[in-house]
N, C-alpha and C. Protein backbone atom coordinates (compact mmCIF):
# COMPACT_ATOMS: atom_id res chain seq x y z
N UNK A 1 -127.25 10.85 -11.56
CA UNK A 1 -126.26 10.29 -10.68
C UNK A 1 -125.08 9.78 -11.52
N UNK A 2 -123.87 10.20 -10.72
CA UNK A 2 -122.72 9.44 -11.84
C UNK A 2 -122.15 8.30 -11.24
N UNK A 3 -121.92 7.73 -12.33
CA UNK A 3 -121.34 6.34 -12.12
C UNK A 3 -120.13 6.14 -11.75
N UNK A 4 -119.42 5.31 -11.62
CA UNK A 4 -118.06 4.69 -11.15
C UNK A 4 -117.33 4.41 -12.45
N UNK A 5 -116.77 4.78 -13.68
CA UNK A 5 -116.34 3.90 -14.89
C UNK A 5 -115.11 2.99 -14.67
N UNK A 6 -114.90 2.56 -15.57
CA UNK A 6 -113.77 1.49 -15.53
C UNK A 6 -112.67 2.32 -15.87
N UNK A 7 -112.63 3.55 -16.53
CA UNK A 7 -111.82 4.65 -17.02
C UNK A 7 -111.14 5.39 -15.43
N UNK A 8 -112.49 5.72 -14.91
CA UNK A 8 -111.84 6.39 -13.57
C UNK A 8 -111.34 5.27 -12.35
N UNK A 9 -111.37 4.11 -12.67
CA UNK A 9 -110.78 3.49 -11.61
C UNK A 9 -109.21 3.18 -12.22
N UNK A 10 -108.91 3.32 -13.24
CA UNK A 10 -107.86 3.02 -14.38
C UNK A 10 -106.74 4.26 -13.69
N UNK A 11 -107.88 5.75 -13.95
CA UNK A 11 -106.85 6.93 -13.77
C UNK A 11 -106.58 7.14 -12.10
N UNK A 12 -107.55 6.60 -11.54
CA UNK A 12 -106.99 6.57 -9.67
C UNK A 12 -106.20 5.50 -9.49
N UNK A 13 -106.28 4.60 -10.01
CA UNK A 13 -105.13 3.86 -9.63
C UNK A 13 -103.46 4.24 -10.29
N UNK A 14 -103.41 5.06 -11.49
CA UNK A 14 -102.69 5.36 -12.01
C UNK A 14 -101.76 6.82 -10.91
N UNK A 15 -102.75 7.49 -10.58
CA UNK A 15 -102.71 8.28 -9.72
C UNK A 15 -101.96 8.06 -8.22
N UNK A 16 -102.43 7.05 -7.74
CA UNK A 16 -101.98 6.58 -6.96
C UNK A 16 -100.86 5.65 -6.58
N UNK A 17 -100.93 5.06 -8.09
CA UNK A 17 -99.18 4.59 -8.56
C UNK A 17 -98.19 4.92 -8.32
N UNK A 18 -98.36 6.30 -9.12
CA UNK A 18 -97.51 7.43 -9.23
C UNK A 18 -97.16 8.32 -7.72
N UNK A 19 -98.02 8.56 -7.40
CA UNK A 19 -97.56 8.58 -5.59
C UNK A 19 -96.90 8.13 -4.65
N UNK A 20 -97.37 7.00 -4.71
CA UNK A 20 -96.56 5.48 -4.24
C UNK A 20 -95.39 5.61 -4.52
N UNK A 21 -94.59 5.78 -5.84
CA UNK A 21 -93.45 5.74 -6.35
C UNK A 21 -92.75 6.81 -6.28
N UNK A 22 -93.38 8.08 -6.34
CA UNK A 22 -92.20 9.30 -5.86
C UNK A 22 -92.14 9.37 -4.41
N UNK A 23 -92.90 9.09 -3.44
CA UNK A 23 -92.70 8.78 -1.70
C UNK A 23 -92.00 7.58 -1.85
N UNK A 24 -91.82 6.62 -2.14
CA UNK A 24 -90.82 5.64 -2.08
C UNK A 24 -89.37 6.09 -2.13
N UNK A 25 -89.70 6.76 -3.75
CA UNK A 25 -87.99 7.40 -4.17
C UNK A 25 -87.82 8.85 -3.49
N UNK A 26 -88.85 9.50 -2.85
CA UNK A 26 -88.14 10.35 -2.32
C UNK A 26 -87.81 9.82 -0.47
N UNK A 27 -88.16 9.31 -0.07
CA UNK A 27 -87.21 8.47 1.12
C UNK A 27 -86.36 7.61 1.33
N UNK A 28 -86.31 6.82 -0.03
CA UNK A 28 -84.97 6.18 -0.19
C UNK A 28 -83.68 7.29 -1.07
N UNK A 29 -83.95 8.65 -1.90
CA UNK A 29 -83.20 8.83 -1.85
C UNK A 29 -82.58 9.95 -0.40
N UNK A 30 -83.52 9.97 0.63
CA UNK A 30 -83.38 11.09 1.70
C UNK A 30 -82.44 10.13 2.13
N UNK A 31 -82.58 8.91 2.30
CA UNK A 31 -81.99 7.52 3.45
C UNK A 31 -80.63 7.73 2.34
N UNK A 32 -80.68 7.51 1.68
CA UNK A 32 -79.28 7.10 0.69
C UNK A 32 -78.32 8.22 1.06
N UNK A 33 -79.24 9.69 1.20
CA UNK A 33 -78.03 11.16 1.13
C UNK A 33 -77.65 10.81 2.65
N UNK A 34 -78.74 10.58 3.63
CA UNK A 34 -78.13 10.65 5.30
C UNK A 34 -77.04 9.63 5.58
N UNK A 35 -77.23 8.46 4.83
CA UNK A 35 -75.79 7.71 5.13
C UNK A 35 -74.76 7.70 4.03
N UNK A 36 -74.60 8.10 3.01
CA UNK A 36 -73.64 8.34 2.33
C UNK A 36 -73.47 9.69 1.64
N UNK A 37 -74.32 10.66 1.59
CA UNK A 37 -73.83 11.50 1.18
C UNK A 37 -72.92 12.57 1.69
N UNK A 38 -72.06 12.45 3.00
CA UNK A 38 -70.92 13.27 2.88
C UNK A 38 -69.51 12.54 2.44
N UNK A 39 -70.02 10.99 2.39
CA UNK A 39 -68.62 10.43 1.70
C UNK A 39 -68.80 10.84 0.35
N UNK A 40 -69.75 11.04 -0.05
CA UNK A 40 -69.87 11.55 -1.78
C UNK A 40 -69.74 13.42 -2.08
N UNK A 41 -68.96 13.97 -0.79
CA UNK A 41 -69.33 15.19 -1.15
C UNK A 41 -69.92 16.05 -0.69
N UNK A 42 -70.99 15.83 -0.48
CA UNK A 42 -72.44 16.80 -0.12
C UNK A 42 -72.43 16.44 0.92
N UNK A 43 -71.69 17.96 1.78
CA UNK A 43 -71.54 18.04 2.89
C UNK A 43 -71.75 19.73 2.65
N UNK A 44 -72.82 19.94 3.38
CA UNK A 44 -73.31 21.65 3.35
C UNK A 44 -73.37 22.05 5.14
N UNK A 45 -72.43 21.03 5.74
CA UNK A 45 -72.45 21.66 7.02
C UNK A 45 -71.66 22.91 7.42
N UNK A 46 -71.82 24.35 8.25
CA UNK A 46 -71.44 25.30 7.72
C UNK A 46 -70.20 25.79 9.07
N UNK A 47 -69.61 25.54 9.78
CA UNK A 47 -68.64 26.34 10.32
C UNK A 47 -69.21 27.88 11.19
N UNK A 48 -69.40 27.65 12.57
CA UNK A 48 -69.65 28.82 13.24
C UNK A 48 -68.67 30.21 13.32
N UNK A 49 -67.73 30.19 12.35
CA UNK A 49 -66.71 30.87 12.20
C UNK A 49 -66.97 31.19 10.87
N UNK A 50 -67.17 30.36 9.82
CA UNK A 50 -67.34 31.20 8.51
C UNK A 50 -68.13 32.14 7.99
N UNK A 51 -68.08 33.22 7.07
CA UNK A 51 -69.26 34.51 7.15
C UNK A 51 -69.60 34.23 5.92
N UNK A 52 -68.44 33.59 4.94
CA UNK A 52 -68.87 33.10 3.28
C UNK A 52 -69.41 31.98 3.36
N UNK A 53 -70.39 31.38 2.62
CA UNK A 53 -70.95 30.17 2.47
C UNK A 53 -71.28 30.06 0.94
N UNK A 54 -70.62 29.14 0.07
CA UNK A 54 -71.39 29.41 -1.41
C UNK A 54 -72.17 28.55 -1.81
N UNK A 55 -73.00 28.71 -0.90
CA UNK A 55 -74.61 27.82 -1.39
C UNK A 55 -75.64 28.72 -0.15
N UNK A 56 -76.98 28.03 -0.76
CA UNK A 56 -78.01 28.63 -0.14
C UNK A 56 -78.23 27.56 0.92
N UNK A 57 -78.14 26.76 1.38
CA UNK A 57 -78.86 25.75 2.09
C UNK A 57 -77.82 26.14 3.97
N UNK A 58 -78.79 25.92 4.42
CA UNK A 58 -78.15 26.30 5.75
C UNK A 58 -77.57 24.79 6.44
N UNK A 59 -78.28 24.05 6.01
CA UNK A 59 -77.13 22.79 6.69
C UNK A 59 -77.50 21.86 5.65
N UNK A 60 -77.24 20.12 6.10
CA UNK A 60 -77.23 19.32 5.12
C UNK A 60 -79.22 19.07 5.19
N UNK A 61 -79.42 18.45 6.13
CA UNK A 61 -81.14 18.55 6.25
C UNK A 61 -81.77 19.72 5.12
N UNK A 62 -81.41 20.38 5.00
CA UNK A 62 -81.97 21.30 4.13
C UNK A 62 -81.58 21.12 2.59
N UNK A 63 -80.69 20.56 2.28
CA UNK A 63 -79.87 20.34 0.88
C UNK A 63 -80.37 19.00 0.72
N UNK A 64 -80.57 18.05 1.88
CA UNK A 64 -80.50 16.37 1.45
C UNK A 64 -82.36 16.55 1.16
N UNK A 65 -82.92 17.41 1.34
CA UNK A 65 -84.30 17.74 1.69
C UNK A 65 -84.84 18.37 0.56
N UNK A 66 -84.22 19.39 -0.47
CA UNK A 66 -84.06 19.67 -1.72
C UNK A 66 -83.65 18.76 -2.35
N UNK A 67 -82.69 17.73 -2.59
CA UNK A 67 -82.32 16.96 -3.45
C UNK A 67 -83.57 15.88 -3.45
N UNK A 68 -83.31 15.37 -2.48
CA UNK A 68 -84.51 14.12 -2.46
C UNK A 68 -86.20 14.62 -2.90
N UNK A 69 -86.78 15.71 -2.84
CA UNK A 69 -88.07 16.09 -3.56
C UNK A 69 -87.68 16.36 -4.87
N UNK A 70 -86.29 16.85 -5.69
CA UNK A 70 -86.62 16.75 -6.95
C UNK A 70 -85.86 15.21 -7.55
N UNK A 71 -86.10 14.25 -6.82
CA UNK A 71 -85.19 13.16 -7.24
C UNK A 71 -85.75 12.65 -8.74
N UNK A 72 -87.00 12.56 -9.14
CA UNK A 72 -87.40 12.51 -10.68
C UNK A 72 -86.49 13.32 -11.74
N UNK A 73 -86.49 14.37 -11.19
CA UNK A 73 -85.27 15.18 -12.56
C UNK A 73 -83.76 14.65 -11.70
N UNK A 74 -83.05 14.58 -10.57
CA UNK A 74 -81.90 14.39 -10.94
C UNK A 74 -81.55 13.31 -10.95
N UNK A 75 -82.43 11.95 -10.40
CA UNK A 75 -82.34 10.53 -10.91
C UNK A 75 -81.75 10.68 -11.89
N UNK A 76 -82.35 11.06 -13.21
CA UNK A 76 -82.43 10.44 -14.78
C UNK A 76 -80.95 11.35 -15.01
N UNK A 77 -80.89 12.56 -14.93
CA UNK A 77 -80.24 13.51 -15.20
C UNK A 77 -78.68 12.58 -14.81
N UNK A 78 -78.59 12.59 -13.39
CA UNK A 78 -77.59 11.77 -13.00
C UNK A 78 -77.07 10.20 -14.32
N UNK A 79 -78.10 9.69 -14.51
CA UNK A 79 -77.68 8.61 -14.74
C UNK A 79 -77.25 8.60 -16.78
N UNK A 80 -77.97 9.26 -17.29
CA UNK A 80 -77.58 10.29 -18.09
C UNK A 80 -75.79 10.21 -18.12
N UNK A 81 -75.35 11.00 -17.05
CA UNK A 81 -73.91 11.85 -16.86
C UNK A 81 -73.55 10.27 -16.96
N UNK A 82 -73.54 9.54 -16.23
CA UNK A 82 -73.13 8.59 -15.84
C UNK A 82 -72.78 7.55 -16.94
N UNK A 83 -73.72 6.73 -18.02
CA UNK A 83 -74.17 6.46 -18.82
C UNK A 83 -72.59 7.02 -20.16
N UNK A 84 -72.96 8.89 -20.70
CA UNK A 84 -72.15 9.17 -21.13
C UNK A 84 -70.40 9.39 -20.97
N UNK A 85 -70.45 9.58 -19.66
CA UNK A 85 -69.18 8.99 -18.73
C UNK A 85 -68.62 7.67 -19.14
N UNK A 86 -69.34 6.50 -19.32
CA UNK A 86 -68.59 5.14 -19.45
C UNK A 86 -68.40 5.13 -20.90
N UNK A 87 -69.57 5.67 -21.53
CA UNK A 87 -69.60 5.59 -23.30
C UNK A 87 -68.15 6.54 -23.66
N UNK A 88 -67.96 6.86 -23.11
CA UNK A 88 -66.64 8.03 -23.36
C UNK A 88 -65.37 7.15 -23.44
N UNK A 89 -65.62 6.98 -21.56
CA UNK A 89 -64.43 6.07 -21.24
C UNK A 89 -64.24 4.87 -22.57
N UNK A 90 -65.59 4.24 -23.03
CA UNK A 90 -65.04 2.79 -23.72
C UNK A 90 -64.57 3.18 -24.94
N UNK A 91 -65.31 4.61 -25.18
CA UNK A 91 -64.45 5.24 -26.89
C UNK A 91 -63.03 5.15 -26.78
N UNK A 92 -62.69 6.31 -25.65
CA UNK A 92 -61.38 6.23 -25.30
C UNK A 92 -60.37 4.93 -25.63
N UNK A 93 -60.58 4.30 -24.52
CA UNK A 93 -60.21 3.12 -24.87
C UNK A 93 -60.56 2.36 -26.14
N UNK A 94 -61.35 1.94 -26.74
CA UNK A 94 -61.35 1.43 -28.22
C UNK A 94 -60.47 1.97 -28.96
N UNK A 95 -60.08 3.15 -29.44
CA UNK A 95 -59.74 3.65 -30.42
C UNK A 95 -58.12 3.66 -29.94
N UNK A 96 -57.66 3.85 -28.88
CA UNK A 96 -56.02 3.31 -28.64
C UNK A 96 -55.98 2.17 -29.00
């Protein structure tokens, strides 16, 4: 018979951590794209008149729906840009 270890209650809770925390961040960032993301842009709504579209996503639900499941890579990625963005800006400025 197997036992219960202190190891496997360590890695299910770890497990379950980690769950917890990407369903968190992936509905706060779904909530974040539905109310602000066409002031930021990301607006993939498509025009019953247009025949070109240059993206794959058929409306925003579908794009805010892709973004928010890979929010682990473009969280960091984003903040990254962001990060080197200001470090730029303060070079800039320093060196005038």
């Amino acid at each position: 018979m197997h036992s219960v270890t202190n190891k496997d209650l360590k890695r299910n809770n770890m497990a379950f951590l980690f769950t917890s925390i990407y369903l968190i961040g992936f509905f706060l960032t779904l909530t974040f794209l539905k109310f602000f993301g066409k002031k930021l842009g990301l607006d993939y709504t498509r025009d019953k008149d247009e025949t070109y579209w240059p993206d794959d996503y058929r409306d925003n639900a579908e794009a805010y729906m892709t973004f928010s499941t890979f929010w682990p890579i473009i969280v960091p990625l984003g903040m990254i840009a962001i990060v080197s963005t200001l470090a730029m800006r303060f070079a800039r400025w320093y060196i005038k």
